[in-house]
Protein backbone atom coordinates (compact mmCIF):
# COMPACT_ATOMS: atom_id res chain seq x y z
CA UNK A 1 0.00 0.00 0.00
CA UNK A 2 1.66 3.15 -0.89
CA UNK A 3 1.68 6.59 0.93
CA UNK A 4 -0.18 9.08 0.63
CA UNK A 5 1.86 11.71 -1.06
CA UNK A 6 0.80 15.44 0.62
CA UNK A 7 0.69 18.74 -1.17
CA UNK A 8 4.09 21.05 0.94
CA UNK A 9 2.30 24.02 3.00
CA UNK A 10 3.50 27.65 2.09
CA UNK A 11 5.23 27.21 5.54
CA UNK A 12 7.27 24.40 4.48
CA UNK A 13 8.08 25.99 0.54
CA UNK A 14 9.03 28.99 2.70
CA UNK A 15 11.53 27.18 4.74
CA UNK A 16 12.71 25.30 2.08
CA UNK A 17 13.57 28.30 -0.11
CA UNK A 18 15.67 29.98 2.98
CA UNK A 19 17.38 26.85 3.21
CA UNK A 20 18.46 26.54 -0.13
CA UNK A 21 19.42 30.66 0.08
CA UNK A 22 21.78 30.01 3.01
CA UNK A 23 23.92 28.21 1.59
CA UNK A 24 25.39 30.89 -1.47
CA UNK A 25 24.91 33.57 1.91
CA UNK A 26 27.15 32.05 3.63
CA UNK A 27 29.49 31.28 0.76
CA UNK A 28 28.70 33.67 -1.31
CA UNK A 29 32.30 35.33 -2.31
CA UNK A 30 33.12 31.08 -3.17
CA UNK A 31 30.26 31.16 -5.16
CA UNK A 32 31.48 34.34 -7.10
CA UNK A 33 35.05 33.07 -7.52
CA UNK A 34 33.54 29.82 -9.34
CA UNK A 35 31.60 32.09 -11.61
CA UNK A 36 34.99 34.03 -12.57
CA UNK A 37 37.06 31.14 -13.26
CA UNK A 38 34.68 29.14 -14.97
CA UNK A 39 34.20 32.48 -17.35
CA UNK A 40 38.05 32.63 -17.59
CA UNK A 41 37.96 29.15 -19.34
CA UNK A 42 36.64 31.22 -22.76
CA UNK A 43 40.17 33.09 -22.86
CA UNK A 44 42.12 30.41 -20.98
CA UNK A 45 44.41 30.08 -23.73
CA UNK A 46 45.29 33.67 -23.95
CA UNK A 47 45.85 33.45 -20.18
CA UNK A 48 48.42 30.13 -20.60
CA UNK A 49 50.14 32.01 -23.50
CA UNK A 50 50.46 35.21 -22.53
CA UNK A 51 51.54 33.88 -18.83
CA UNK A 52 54.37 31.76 -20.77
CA UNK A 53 55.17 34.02 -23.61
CA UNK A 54 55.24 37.12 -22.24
CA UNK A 55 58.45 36.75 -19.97
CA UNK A 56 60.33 34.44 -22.85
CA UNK A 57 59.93 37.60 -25.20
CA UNK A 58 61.07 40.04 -22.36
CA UNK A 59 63.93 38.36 -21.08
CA UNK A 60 65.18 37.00 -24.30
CA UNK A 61 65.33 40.71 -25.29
CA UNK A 62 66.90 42.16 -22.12
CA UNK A 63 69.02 38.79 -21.60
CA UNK A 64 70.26 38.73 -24.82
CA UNK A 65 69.86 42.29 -26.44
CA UNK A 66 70.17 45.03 -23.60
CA UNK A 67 71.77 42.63 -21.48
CA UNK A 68 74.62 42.49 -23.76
CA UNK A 69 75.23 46.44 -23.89
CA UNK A 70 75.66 46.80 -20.13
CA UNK A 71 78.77 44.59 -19.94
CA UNK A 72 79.17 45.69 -16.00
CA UNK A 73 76.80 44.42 -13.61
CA UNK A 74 74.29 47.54 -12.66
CA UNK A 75 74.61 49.18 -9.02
CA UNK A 76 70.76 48.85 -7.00
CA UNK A 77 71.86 51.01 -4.25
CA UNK A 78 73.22 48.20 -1.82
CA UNK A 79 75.04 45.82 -4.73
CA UNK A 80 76.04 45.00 -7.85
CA UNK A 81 74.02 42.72 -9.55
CA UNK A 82 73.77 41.29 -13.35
CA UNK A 83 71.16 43.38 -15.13
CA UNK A 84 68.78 40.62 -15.62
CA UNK A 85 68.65 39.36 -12.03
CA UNK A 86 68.02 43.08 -11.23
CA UNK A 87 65.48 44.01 -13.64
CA UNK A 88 63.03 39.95 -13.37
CA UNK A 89 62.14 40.53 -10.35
CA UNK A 90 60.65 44.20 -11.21
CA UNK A 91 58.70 42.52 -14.79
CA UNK A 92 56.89 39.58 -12.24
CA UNK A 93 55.40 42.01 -10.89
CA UNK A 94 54.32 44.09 -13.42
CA UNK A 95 52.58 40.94 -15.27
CA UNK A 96 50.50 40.76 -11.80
CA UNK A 97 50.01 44.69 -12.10
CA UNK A 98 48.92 43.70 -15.99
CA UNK A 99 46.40 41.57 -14.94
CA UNK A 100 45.10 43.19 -12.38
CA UNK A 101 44.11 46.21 -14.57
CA UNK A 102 42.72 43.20 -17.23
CA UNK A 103 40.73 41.58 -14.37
CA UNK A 104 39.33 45.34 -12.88
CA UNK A 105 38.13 46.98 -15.92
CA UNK A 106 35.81 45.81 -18.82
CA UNK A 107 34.71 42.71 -16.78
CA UNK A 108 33.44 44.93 -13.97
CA UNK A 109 31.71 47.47 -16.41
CA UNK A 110 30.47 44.43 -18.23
CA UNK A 111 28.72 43.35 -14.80
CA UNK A 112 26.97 46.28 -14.20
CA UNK A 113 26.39 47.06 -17.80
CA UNK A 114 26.49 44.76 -20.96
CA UNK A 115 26.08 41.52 -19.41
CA UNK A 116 24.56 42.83 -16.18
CA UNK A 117 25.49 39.35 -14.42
CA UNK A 118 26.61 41.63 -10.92
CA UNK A 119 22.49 42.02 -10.63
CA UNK A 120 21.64 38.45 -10.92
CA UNK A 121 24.60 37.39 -8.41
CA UNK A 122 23.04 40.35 -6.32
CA UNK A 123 19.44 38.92 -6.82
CA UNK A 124 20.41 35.55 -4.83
CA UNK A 125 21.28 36.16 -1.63
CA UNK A 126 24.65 37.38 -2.63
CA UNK A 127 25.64 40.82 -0.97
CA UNK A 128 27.80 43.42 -2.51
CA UNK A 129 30.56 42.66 -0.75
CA UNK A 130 30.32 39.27 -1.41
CA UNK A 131 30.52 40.31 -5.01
CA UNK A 132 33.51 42.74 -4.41
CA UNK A 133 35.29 40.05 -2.86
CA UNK A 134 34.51 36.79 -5.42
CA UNK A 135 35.51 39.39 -8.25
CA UNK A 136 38.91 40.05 -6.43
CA UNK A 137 39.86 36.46 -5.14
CA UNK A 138 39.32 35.77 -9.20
CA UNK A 139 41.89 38.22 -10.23
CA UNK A 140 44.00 36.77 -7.39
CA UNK A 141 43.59 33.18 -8.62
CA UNK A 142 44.38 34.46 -12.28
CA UNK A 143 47.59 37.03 -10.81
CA UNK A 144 48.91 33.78 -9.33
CA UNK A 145 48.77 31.47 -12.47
CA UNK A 146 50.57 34.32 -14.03
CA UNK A 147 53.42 34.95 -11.58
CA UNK A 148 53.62 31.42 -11.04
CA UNK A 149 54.63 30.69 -14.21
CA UNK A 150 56.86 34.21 -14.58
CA UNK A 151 58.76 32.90 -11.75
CA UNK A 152 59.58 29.49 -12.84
CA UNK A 153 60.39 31.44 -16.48
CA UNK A 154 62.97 33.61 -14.74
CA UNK A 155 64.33 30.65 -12.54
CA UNK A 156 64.97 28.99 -15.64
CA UNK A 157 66.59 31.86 -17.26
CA UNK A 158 69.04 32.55 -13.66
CA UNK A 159 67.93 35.53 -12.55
CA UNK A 160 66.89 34.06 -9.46
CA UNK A 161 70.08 33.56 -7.37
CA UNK A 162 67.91 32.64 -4.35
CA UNK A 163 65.50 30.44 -5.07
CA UNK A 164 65.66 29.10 -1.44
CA UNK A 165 63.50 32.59 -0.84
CA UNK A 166 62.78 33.77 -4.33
CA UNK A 167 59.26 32.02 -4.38
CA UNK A 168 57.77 34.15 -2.25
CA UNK A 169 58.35 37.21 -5.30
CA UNK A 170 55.01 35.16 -6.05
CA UNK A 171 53.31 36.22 -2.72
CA UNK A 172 54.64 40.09 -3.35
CA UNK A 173 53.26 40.26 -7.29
CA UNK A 174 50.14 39.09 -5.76
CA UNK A 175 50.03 41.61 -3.41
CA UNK A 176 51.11 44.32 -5.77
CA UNK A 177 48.66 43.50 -8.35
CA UNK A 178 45.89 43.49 -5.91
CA UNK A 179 47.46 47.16 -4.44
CA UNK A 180 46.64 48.09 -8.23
CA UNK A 181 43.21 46.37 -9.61
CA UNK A 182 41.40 47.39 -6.00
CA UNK A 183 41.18 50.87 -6.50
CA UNK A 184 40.76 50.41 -10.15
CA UNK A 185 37.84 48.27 -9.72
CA UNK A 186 36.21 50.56 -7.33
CA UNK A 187 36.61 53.41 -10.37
CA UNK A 188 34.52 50.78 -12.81
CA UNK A 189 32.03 50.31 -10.55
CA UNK A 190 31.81 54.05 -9.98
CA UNK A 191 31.31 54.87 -13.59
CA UNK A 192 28.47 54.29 -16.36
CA UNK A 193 30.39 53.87 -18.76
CA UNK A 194 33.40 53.74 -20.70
CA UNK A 195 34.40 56.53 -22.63
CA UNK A 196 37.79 56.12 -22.78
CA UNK A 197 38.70 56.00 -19.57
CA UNK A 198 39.96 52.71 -19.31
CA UNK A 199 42.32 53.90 -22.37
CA UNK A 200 43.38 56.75 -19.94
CA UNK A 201 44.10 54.55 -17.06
CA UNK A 202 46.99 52.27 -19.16
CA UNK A 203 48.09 55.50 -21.26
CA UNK A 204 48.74 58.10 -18.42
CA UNK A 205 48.24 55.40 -14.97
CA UNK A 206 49.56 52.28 -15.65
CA UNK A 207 52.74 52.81 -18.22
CA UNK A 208 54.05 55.62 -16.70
CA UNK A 209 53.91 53.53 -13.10
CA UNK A 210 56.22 50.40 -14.92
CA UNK A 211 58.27 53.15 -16.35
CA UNK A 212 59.00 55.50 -13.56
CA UNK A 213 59.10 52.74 -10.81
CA UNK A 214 62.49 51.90 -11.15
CA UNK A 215 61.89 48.44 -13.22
CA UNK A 216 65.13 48.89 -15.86
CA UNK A 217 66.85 50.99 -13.51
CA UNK A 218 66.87 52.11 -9.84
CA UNK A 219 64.48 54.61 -8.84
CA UNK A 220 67.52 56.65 -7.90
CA UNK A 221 68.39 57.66 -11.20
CA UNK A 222 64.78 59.31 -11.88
CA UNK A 223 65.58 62.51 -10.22
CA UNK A 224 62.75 64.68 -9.17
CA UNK A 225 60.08 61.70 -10.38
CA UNK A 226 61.06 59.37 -7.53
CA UNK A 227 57.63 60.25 -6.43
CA UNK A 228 56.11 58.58 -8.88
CA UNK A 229 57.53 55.59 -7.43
CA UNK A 230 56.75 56.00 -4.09
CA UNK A 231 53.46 56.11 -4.70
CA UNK A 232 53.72 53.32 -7.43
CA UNK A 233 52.52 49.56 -5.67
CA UNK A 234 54.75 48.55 -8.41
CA UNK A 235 58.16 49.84 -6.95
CA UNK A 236 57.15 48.60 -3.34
CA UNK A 237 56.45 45.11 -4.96
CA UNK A 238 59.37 44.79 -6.80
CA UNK A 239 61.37 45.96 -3.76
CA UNK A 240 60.29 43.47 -1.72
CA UNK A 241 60.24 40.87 -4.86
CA UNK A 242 64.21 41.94 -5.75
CA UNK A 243 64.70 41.28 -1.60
CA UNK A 244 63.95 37.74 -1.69
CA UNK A 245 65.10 36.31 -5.46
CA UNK A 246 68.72 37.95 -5.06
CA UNK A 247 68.72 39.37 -1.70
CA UNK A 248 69.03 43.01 -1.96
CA UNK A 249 69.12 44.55 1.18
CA UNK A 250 66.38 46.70 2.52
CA UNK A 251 65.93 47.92 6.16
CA UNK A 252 63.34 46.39 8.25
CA UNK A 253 61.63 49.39 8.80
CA UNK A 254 61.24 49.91 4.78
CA UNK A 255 60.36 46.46 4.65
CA UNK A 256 57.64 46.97 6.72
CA UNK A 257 56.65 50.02 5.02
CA UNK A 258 56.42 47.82 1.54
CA UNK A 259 54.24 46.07 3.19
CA UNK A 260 52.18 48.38 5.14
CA UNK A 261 51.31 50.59 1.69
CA UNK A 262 50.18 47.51 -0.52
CA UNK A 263 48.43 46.03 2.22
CA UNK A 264 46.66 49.41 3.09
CA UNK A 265 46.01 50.66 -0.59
CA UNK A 266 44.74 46.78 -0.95
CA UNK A 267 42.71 47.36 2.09
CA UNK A 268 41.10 51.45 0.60
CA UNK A 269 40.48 49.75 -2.94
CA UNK A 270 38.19 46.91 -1.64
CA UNK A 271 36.19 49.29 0.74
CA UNK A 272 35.37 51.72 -1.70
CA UNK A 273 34.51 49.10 -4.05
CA UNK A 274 31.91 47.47 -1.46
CA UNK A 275 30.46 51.02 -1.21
CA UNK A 276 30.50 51.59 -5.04
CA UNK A 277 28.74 48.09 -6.00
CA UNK A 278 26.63 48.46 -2.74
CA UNK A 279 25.24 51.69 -4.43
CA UNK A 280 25.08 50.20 -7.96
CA UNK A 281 23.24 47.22 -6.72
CA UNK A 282 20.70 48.70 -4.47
CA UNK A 283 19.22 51.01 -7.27
């Protein structure tokens, strides 16, 4: 004799619902970060090739071309060092800094306004932040591919003459790239669209930041545009990055510094971008 089969009260759909929603709530920046890498399977290729080809090309041509005009090993402040150990370190980070301005631009403004996909995240139970976060952890996971394979690249290459320590110039192009894409993905989120501002941001932000933040040469020989690379996460991550794959010497106090700024402008970025999407999102 089989059982009667009852009709669910609205009681019961009700709780079932707000069990099903608690789930993404509580995991909701997981949730995001599956979104983003399943998406970055489209272009996965270009991410494997440029993340392999890029630092070939580079250090073939400063190896092997520029390399090969500065016969003397070049003076970083503390030591001399061959000009490819000093300048690999410095062109990690920048891929990181690369990909971070990728990772923060047209996919955010294609969130809120081409593909509008930030509104149906936001219409689960996801919360801004949540969003802010998943989007950012994404770029992270796609920074460290990136590095990842820069590092082993440049290990190949030599220019890493402590490898003992020089893996963690992963951990500080991370970091840098993050210092970089936070702020820039709080600026997507806080415009409607893109009028060439993007454009702006790698004309006049980003190339003048890997030019004037001593990555071919020390920051020293800049003159009055040091400043640039002060403020520059790319000169405090290569600092730190040059510190632990040939062991340049840097206070502790400036150490701590490097750290402090990315870790801070990391920190600014990813607040104002909560309050940015939290504004887009509740409209």
């Amino acid at each position: 004799m089989s059982e009667l089969r009852t009709t669910p009260t609205l009681d019961e759909l009700r709780d079932e619902a707000l069990a099903w929603g608690r789930t993404p709530r509580r995991a909701g920046t997981l949730f995001v970060l599956e979104h983003w890498l399943r998406a970055m399977r489209a272009y996965g290729w270009t991410i494997v090739v440029n993340a392999i080809g890029q630092p070939i090309v580079y250090l073939l041509g400063l190896g092997l071309g520029l390399a090969a005009l500065i016969a003397v090993p070049i003076d970083d402040g503390t030591q001399h060092v061959r000009y490819v150990v000093f300048v690999a370190p410095a062109l990690l980070v920048t891929a990181a800094v690369a990909v971070a301005s990728e990772e923060s631009t047209y996919p955010v403004m294609a969130g809120f306004k081409w593909r509008r996909y930030f509104f149906g995240f936001n219409a689960a139970p996801l919360s801004p932040r949540q969003i802010v976060n998943g989007v950012a952890a994404g770029a992270c996971v796609r920074m460290f591919i990136v590095v990842a394979a820069y590092y082993v690249i440049i290990w190949v290459f030599r220019a890493v003459p402590h490898p003992e320590t020089g893996w963690l110039s992963i951990i500080a192009g991370v970091l840098g790239g993050l210092a970089f894409g936070a702020p820039l993905m709080a600026y997507a989120a806080s415009i409607e669209d893109d009028r060439g501002q993007f454009a702006l941001v790698q004309r006049f932000i980003f190339m003048p930041l890997f030019l004037f933040s001593g990555t071919f040469y020390p920051l020293g020989n800049v003159g009055w545009l040091q400043w640039i690379g002060w403020l520059s996460p790319v000169w405090h991550a290569s600092e730190l990055s040059r510190m632990v794959t040939y062991g340049r010497a840097i206070e502790p106090w400036l150490i701590a510094v490097h750290l402090g700024y990315l870790v801070v402008l990391a920190a600014i970025g990813l607040l104002a971008a909560h309050n940015f999407f939290g504004r887009r999102l509740s409209r």
